[in-house]
PDB file of N, CA and C in Angstrom:
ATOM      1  N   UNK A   1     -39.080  53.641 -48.445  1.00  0.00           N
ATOM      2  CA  UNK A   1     -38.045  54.480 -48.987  1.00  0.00           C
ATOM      3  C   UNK A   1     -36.945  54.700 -47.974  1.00  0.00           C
ATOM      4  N   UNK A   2     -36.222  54.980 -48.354  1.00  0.00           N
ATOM      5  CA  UNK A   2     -34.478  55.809 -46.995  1.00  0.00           C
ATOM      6  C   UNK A   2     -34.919  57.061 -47.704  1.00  0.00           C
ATOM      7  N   UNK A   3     -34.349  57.460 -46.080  1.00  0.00           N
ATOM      8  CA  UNK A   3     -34.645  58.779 -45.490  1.00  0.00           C
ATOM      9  C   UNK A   3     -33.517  59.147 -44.923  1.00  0.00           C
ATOM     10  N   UNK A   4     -32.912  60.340 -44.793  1.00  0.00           N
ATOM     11  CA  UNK A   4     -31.986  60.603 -43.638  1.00  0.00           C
ATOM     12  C   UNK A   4     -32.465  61.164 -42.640  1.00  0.00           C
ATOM     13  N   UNK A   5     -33.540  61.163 -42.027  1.00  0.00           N
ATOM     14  CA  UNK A   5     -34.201  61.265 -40.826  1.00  0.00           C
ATOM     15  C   UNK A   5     -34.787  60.387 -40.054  1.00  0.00           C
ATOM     16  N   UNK A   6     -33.570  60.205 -39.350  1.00  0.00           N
ATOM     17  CA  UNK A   6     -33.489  58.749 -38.201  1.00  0.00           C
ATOM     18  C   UNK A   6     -33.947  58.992 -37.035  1.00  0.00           C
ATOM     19  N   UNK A   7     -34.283  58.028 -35.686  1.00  0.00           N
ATOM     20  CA  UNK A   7     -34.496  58.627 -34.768  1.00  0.00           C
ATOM     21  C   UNK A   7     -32.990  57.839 -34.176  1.00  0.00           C
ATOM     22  N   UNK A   8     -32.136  57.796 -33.229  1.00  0.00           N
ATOM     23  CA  UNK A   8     -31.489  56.773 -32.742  1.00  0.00           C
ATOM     24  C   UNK A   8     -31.095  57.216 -31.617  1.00  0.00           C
ATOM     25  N   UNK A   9     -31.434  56.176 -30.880  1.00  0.00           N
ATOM     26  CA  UNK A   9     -31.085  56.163 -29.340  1.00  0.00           C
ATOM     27  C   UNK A   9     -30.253  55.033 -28.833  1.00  0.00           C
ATOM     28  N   UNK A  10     -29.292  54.905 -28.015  1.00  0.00           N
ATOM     29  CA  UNK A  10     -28.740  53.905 -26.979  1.00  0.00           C
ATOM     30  C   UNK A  10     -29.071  53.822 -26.097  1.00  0.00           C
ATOM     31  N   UNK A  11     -29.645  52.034 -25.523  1.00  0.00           N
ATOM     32  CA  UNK A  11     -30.463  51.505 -25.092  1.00  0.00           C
ATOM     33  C   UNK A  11     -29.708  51.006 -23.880  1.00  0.00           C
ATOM     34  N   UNK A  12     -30.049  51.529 -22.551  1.00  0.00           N
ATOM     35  CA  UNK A  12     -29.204  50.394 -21.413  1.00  0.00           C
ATOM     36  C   UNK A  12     -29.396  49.448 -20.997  1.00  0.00           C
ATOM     37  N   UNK A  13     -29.447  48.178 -20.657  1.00  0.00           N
ATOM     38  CA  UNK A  13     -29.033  47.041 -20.238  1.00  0.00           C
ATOM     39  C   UNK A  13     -30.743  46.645 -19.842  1.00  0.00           C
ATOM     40  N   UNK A  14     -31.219  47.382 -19.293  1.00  0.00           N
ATOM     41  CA  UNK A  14     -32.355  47.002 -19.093  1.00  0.00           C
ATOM     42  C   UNK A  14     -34.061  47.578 -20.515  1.00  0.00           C
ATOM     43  N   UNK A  15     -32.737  48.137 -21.538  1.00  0.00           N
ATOM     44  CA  UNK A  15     -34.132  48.463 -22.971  1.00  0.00           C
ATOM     45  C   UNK A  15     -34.486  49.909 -22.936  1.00  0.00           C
ATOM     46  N   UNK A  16     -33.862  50.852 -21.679  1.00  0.00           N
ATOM     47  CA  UNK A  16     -34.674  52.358 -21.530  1.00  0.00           C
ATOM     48  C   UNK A  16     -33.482  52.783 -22.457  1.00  0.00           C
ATOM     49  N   UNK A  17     -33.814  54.161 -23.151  1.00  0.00           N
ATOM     50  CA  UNK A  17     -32.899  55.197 -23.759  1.00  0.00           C
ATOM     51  C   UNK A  17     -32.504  56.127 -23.062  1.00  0.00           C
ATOM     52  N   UNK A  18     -31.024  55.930 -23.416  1.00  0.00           N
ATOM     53  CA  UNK A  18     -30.299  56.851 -22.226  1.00  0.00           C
ATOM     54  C   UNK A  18     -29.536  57.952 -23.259  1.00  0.00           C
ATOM     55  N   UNK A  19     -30.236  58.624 -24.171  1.00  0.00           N
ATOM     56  CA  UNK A  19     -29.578  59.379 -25.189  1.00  0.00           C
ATOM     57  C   UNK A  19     -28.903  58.850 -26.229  1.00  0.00           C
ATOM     58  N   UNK A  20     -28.386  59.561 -27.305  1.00  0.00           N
ATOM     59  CA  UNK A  20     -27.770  59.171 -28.066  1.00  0.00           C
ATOM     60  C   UNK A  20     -26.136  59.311 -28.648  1.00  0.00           C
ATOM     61  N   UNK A  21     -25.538  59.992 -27.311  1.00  0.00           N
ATOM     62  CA  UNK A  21     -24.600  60.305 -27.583  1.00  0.00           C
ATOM     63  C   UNK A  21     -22.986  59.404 -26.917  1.00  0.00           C
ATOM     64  N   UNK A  22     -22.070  59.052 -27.259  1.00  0.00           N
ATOM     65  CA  UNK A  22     -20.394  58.038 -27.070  1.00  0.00           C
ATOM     66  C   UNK A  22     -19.478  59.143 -27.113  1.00  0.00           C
ATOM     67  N   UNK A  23     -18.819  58.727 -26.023  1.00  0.00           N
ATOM     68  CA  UNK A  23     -17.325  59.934 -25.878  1.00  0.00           C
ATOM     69  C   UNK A  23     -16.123  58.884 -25.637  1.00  0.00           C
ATOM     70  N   UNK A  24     -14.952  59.226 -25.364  1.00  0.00           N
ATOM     71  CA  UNK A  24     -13.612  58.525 -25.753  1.00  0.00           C
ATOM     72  C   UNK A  24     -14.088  57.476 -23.945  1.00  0.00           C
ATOM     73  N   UNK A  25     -14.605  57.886 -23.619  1.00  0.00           N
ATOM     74  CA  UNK A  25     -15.238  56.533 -22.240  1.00  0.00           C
ATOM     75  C   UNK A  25     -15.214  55.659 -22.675  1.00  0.00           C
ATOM     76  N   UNK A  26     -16.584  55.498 -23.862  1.00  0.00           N
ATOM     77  CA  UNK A  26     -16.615  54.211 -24.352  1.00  0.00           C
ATOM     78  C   UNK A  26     -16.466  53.758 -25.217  1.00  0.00           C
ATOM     79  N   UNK A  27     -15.107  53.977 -25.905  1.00  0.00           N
ATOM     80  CA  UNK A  27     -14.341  53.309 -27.152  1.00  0.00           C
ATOM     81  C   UNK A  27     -14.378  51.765 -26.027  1.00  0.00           C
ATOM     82  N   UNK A  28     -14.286  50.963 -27.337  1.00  0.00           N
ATOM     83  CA  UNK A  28     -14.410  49.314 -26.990  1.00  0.00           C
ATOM     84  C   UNK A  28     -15.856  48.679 -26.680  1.00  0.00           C
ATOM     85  N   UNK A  29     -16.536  49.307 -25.951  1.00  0.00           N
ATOM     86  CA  UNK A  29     -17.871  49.237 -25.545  1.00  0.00           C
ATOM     87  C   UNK A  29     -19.391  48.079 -26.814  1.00  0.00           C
ATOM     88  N   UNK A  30     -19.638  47.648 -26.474  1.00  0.00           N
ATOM     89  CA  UNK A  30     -20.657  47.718 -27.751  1.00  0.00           C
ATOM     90  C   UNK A  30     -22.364  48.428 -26.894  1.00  0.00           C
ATOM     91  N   UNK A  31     -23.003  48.843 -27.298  1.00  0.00           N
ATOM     92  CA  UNK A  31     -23.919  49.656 -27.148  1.00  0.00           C
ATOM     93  C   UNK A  31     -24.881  49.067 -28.139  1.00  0.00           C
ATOM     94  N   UNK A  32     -26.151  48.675 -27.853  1.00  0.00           N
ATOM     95  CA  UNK A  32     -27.498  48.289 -28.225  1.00  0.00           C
ATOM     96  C   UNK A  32     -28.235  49.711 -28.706  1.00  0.00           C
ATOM     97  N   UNK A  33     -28.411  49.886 -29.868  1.00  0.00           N
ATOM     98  CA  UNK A  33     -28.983  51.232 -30.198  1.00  0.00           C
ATOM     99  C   UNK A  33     -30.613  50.813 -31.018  1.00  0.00           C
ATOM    100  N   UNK A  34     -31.728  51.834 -30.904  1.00  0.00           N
ATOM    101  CA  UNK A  34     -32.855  51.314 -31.830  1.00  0.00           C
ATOM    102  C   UNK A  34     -33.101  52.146 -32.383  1.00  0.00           C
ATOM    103  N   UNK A  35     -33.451  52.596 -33.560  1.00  0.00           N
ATOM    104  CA  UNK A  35     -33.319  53.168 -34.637  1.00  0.00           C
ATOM    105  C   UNK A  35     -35.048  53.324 -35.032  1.00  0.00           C
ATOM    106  N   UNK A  36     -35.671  54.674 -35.219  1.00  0.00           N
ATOM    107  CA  UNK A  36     -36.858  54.598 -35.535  1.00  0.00           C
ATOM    108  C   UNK A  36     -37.192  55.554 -36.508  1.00  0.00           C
ATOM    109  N   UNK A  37     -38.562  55.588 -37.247  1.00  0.00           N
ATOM    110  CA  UNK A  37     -38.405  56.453 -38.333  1.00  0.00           C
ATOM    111  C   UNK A  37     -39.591  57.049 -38.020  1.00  0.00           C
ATOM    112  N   UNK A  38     -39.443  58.533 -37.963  1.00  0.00           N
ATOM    113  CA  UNK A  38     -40.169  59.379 -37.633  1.00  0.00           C
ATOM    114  C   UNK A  38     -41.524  59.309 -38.219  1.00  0.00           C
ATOM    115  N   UNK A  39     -41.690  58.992 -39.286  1.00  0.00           N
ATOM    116  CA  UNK A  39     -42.526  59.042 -40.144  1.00  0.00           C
ATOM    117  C   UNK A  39     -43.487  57.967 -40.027  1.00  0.00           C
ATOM    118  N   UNK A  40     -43.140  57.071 -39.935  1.00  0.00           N
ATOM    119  CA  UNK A  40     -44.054  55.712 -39.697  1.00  0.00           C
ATOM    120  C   UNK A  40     -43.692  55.536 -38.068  1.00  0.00           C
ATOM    121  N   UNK A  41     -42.914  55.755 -37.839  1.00  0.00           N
ATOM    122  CA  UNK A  41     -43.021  54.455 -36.050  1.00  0.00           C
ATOM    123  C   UNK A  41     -41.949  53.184 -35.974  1.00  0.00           C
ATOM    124  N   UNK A  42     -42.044  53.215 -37.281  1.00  0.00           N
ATOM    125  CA  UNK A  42     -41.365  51.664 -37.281  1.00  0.00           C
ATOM    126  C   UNK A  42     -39.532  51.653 -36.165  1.00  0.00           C
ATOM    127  N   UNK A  43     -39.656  50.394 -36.008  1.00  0.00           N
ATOM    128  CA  UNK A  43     -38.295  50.543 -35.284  1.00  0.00           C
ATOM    129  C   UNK A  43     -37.418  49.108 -35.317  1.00  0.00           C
ATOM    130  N   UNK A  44     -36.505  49.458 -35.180  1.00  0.00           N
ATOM    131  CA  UNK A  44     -36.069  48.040 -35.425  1.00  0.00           C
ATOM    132  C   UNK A  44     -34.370  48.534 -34.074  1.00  0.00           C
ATOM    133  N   UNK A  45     -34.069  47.355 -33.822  1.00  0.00           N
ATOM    134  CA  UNK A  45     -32.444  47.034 -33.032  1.00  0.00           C
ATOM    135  C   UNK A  45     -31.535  46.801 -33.554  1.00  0.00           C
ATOM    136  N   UNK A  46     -30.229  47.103 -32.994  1.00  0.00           N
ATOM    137  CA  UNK A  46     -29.263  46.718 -33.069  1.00  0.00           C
ATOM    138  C   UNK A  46     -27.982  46.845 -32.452  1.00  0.00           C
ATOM    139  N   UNK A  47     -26.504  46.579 -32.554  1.00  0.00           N
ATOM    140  CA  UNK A  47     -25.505  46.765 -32.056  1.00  0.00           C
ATOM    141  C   UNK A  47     -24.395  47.536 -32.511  1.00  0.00           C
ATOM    142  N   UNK A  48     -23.609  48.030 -31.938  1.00  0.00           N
ATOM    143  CA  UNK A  48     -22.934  49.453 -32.604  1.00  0.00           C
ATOM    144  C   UNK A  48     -21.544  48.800 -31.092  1.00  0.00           C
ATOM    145  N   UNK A  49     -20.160  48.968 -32.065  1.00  0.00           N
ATOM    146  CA  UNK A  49     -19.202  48.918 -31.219  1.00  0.00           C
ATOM    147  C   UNK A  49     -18.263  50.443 -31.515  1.00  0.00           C
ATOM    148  N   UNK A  50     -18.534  51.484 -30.277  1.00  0.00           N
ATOM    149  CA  UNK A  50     -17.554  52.425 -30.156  1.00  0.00           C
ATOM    150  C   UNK A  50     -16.064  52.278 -30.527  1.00  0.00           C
ATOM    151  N   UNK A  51     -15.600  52.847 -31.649  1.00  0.00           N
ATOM    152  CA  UNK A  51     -14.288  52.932 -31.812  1.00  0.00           C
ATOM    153  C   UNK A  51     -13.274  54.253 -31.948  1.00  0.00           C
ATOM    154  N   UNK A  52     -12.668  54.332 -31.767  1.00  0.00           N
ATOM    155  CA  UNK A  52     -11.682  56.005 -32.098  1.00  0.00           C
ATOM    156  C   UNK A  52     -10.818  55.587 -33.108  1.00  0.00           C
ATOM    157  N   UNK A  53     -11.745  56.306 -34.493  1.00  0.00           N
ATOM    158  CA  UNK A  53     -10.579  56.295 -35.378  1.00  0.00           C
ATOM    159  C   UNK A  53     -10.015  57.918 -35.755  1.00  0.00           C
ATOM    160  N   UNK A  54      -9.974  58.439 -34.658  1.00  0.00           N
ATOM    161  CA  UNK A  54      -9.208  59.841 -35.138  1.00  0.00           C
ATOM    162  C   UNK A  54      -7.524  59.588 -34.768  1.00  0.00           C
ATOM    163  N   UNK A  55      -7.003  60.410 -35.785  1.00  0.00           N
ATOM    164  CA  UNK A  55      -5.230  59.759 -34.986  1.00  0.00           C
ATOM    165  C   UNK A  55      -4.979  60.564 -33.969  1.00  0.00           C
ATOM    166  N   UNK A  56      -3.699  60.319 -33.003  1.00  0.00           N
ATOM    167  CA  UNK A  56      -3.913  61.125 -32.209  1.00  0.00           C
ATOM    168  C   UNK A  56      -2.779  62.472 -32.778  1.00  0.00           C
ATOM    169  N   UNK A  57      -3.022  63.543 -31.471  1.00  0.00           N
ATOM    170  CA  UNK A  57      -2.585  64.653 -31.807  1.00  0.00           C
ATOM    171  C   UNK A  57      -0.816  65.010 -30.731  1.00  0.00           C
ATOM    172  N   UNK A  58      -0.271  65.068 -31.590  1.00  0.00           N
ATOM    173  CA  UNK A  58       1.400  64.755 -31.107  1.00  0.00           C
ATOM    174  C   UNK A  58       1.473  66.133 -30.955  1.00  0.00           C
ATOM    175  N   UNK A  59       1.926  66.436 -29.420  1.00  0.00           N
ATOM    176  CA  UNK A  59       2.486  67.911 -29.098  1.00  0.00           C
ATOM    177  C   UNK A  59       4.164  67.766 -28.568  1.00  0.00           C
ATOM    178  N   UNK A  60       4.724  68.889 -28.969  1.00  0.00           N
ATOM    179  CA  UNK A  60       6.067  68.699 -28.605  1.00  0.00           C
ATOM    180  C   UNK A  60       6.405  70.286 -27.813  1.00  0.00           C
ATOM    181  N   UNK A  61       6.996  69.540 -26.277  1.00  0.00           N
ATOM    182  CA  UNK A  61       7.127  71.082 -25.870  1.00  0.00           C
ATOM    183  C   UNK A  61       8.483  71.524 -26.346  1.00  0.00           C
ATOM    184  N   UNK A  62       8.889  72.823 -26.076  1.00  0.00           N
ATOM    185  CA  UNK A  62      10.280  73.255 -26.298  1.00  0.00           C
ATOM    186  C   UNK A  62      10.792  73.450 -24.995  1.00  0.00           C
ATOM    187  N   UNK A  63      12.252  72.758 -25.293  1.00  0.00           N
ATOM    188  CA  UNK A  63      13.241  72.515 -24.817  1.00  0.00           C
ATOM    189  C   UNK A  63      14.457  73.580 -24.587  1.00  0.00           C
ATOM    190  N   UNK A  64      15.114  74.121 -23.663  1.00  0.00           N
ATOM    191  CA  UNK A  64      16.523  74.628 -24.344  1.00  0.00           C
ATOM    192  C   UNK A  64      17.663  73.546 -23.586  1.00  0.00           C
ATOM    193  N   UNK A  65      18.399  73.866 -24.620  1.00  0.00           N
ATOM    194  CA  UNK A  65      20.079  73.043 -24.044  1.00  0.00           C
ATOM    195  C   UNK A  65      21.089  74.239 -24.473  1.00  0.00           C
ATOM    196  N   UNK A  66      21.739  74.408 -23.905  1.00  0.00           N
ATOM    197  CA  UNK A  66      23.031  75.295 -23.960  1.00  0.00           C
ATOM    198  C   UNK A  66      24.072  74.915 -24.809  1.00  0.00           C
ATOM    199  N   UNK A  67      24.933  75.264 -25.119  1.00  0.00           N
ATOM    200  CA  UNK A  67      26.222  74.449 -25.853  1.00  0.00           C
ATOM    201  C   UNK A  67      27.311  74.204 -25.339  1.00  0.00           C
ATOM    202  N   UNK A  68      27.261  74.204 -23.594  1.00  0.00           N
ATOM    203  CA  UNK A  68      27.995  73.991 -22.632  1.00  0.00           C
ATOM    204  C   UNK A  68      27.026  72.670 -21.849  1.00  0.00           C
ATOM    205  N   UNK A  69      25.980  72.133 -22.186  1.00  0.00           N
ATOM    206  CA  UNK A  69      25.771  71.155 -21.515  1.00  0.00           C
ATOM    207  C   UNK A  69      25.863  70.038 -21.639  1.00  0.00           C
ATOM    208  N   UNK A  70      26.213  69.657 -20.604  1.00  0.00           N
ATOM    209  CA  UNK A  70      26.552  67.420 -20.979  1.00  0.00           C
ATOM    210  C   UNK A  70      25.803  66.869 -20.315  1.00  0.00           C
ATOM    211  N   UNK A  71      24.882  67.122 -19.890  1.00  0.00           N
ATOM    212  CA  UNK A  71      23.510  66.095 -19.695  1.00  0.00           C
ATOM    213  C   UNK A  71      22.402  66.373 -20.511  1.00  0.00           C
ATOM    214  N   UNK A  72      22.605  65.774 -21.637  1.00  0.00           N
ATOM    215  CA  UNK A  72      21.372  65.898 -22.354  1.00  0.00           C
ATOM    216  C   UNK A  72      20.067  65.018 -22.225  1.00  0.00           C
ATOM    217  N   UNK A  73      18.818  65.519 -21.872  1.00  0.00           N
ATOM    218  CA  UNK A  73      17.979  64.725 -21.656  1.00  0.00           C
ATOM    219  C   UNK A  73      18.031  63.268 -23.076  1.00  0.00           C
ATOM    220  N   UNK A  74      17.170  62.225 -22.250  1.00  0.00           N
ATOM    221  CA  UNK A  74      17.084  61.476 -23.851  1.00  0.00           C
ATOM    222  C   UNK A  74      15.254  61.752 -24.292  1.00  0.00           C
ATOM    223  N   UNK A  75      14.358  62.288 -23.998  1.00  0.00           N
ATOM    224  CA  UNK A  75      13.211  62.975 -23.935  1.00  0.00           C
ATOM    225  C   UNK A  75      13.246  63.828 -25.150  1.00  0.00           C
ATOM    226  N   UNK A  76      12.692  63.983 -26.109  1.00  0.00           N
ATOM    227  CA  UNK A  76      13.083  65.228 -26.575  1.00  0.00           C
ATOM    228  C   UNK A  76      12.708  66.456 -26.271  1.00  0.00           C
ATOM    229  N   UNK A  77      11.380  66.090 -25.905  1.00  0.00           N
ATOM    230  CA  UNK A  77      10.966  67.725 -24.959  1.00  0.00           C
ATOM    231  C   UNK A  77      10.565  67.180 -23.223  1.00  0.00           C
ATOM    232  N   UNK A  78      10.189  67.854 -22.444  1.00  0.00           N
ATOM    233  CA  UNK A  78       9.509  67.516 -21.090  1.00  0.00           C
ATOM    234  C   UNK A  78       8.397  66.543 -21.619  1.00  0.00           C
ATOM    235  N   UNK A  79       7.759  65.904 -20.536  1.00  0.00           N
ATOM    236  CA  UNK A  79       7.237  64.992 -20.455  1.00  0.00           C
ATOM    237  C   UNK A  79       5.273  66.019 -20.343  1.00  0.00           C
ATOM    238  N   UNK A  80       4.482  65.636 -21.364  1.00  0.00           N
ATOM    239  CA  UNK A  80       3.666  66.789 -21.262  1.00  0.00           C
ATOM    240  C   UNK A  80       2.381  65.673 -19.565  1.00  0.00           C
ATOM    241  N   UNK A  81       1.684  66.331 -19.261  1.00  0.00           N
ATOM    242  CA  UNK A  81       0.718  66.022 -18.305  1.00  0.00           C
ATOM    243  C   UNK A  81      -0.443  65.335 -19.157  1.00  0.00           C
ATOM    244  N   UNK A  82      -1.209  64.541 -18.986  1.00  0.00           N
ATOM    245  CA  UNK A  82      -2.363  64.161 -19.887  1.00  0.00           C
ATOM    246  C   UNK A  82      -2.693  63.278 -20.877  1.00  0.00           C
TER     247      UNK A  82
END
């Protein structure tokens, strides 16, 4: 039967489980994961490639300009850090 009670772990290079958790590190990555079912034991392998499909998040700082100034940045806000 399917179940939604999986076990799944990612497997390092040498077969041990090193948890189950991917952060924006390893977008691109492919990762060997094994998948087991609590219930029986059974287990089986496979491959999983990290991707980021969240969009990203656009911040805009504020700016002032005067109505006496003639150097206007071409930036529209400062340049943020990060």
């Amino acid at each position: 039967g399917c179940y939604d009670d999986y076990i799944v772990e990612i497997l390092n290079q040498f077969g041990f489980p090193i948890g189950n958790t991917v952060c924006c590190n390893n977008v691109g990555e492919i990762k060997t994961v094994r998948v087991t079912d609590p219930d029986t034991g059974n287990k089986c392998w496979g491959t999983i490639m990290v991707k980021d499909k969240l969009p990203p998040v656009i911040e805009c700082n504020d700016i002032n300009i005067s109505c006496t100034e003639t150097n206007i940045p071409n930036e529209p806000a400062p340049a943020l850090a990060g």
